[in-house]
C-alpha atoms as a PDB file:
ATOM      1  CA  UNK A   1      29.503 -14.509 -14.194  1.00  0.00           C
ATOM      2  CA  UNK A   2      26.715 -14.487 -16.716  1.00  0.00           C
ATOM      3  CA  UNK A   3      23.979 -12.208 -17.243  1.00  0.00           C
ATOM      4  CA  UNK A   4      20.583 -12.424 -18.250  1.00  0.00           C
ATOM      5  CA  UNK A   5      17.999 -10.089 -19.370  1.00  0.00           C
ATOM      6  CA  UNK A   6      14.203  -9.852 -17.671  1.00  0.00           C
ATOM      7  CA  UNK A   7      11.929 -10.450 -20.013  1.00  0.00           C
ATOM      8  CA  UNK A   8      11.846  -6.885 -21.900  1.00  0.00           C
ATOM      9  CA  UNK A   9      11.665  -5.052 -19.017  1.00  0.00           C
ATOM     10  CA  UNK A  10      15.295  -3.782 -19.468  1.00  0.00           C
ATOM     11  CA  UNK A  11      16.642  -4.974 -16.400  1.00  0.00           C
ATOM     12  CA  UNK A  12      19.721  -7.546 -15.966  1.00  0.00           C
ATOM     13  CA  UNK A  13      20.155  -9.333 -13.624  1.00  0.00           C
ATOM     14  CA  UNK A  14      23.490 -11.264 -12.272  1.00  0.00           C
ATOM     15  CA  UNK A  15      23.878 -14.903 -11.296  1.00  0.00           C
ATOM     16  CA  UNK A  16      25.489 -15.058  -7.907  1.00  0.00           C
ATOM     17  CA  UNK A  17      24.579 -11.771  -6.950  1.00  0.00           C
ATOM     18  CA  UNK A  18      23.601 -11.455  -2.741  1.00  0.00           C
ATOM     19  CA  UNK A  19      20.732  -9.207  -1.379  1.00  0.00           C
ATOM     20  CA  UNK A  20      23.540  -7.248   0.414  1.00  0.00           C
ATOM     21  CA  UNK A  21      25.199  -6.334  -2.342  1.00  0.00           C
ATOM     22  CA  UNK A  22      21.918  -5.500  -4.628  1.00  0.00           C
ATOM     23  CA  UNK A  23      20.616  -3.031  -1.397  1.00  0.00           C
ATOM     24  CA  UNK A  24      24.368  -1.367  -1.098  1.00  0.00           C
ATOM     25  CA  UNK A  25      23.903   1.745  -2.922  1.00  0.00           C
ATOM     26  CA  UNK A  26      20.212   2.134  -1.216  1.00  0.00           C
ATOM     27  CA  UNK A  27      19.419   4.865   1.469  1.00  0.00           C
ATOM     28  CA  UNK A  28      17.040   4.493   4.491  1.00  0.00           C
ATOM     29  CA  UNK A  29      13.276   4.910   3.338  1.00  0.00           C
ATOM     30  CA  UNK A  30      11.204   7.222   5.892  1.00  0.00           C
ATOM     31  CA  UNK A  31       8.439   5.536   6.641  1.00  0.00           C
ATOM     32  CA  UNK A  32       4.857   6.984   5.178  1.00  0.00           C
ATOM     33  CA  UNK A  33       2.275   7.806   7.040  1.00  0.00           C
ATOM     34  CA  UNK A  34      -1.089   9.053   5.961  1.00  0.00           C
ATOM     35  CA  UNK A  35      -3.996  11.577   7.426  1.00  0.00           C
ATOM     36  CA  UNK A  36      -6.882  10.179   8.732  1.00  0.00           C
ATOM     37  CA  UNK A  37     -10.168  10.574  10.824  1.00  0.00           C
ATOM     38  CA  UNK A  38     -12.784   8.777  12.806  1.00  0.00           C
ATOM     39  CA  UNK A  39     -16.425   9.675  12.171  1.00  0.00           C
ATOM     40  CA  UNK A  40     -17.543   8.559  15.406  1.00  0.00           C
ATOM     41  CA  UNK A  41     -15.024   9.864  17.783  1.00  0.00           C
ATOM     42  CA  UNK A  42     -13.992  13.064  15.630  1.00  0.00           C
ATOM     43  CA  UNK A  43     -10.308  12.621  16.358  1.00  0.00           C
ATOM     44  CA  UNK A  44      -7.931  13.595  13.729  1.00  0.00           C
ATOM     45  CA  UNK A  45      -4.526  11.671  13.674  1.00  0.00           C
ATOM     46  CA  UNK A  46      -1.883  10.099  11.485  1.00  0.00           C
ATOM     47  CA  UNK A  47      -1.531   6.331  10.898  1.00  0.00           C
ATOM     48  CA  UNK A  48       0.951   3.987   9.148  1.00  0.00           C
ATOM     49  CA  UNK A  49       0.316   2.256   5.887  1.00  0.00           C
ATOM     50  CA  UNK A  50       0.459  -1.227   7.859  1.00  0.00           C
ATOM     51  CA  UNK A  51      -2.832   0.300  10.046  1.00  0.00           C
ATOM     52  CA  UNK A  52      -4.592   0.479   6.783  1.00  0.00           C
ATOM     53  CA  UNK A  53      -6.166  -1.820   4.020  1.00  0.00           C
ATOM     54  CA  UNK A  54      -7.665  -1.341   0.842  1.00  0.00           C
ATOM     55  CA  UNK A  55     -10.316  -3.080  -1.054  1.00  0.00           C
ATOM     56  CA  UNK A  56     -10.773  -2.913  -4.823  1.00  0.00           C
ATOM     57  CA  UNK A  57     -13.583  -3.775  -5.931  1.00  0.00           C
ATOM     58  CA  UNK A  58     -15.092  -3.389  -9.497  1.00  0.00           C
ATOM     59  CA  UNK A  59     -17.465  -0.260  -8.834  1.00  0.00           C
ATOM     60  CA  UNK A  60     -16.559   2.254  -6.725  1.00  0.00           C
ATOM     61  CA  UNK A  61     -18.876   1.078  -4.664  1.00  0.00           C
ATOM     62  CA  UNK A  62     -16.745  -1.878  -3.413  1.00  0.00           C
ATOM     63  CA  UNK A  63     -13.775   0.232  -3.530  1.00  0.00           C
ATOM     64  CA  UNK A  64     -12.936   1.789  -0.149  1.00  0.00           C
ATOM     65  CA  UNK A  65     -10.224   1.637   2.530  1.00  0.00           C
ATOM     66  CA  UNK A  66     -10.258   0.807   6.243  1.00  0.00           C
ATOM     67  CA  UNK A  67      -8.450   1.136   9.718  1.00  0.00           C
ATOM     68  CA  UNK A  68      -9.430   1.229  13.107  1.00  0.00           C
ATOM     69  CA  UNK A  69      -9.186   4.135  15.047  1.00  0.00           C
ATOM     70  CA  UNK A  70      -6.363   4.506  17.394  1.00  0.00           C
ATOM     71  CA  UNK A  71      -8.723   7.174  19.595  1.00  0.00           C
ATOM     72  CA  UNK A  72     -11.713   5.010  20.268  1.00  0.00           C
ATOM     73  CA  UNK A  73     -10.914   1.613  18.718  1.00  0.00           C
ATOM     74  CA  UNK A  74     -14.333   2.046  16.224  1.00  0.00           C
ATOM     75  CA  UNK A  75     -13.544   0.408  12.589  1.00  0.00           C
ATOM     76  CA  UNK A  76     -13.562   2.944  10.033  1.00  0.00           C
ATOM     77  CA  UNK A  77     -14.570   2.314   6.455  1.00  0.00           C
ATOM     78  CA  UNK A  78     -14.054   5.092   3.779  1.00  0.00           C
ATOM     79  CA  UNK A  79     -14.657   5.245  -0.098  1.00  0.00           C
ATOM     80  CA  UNK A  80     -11.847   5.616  -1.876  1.00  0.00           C
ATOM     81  CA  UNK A  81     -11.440   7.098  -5.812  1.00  0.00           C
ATOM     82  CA  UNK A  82      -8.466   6.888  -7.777  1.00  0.00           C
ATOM     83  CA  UNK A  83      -6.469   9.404  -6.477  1.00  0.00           C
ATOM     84  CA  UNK A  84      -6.870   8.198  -3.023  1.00  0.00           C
ATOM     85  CA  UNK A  85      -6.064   4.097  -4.583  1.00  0.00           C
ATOM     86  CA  UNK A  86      -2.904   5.501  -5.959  1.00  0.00           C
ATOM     87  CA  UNK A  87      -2.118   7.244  -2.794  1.00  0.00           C
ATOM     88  CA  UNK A  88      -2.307   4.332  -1.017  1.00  0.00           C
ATOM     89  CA  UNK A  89      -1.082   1.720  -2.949  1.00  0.00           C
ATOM     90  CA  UNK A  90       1.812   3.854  -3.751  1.00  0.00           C
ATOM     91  CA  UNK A  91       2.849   4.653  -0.110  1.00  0.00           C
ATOM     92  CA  UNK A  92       2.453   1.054   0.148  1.00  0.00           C
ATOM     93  CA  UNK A  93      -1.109   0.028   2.238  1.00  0.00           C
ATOM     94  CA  UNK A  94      -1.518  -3.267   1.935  1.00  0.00           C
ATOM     95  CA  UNK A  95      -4.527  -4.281  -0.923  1.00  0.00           C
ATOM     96  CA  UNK A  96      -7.040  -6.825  -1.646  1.00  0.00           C
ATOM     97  CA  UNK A  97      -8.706  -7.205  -4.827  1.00  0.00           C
ATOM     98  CA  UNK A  98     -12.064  -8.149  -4.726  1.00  0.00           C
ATOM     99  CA  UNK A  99     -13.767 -10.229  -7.619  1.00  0.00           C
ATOM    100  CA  UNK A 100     -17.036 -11.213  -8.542  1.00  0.00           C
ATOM    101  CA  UNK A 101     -18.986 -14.302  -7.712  1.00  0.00           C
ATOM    102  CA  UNK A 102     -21.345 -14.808 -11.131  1.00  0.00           C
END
């Protein structure tokens, strides 16, 4: 079996190898879910990172995240800074990155 090396990144990598056998030593992942709540309705609740996207956008003006409320069905957009991006795209909400149209 050869091996190679990833470019730099200090990871090798073996021909042949199956996706069983790279996931063996893994554990179950609990899924994340994230605090949230509806300006209209008021309703507090927790939702799933597949109920929410994020948009980023070059000025935190075009940077915000959205879901739809599970209470009253009313599509919520919120800013969102940097903590809240890392939050997010570390607990794995899917994200779109916007660019500009000059």
């Amino acid at each position: 079996m050869s091996e190679s090396s990833a470019s730099g990144a200090g990871v090798t990598a073996h021909e042949g190898m199956t996706v069983a056998a790279a996931f063996a030593g893994m554990r179950s992942v609990t899924p994340v879910t994230f605090r949230a709540g509806c300006p209209d309705c008021r309703v507090s609740f927790e939702l799933a990172a597949s109920s929410l996207r994020l948009a980023i956008g070059a000025s935190s003006r075009t940077t915000f995240y959205s879901f739809t409320c599970p209470e009253c069905g009313e599509a919520v957009r919120k800013p969102a800074g940097e903590r809240i991006v890392e939050l997010l795209t570390g607990g794995g909400v899917r994200t779109l990155r916007l660019h500009s149209t000059l």
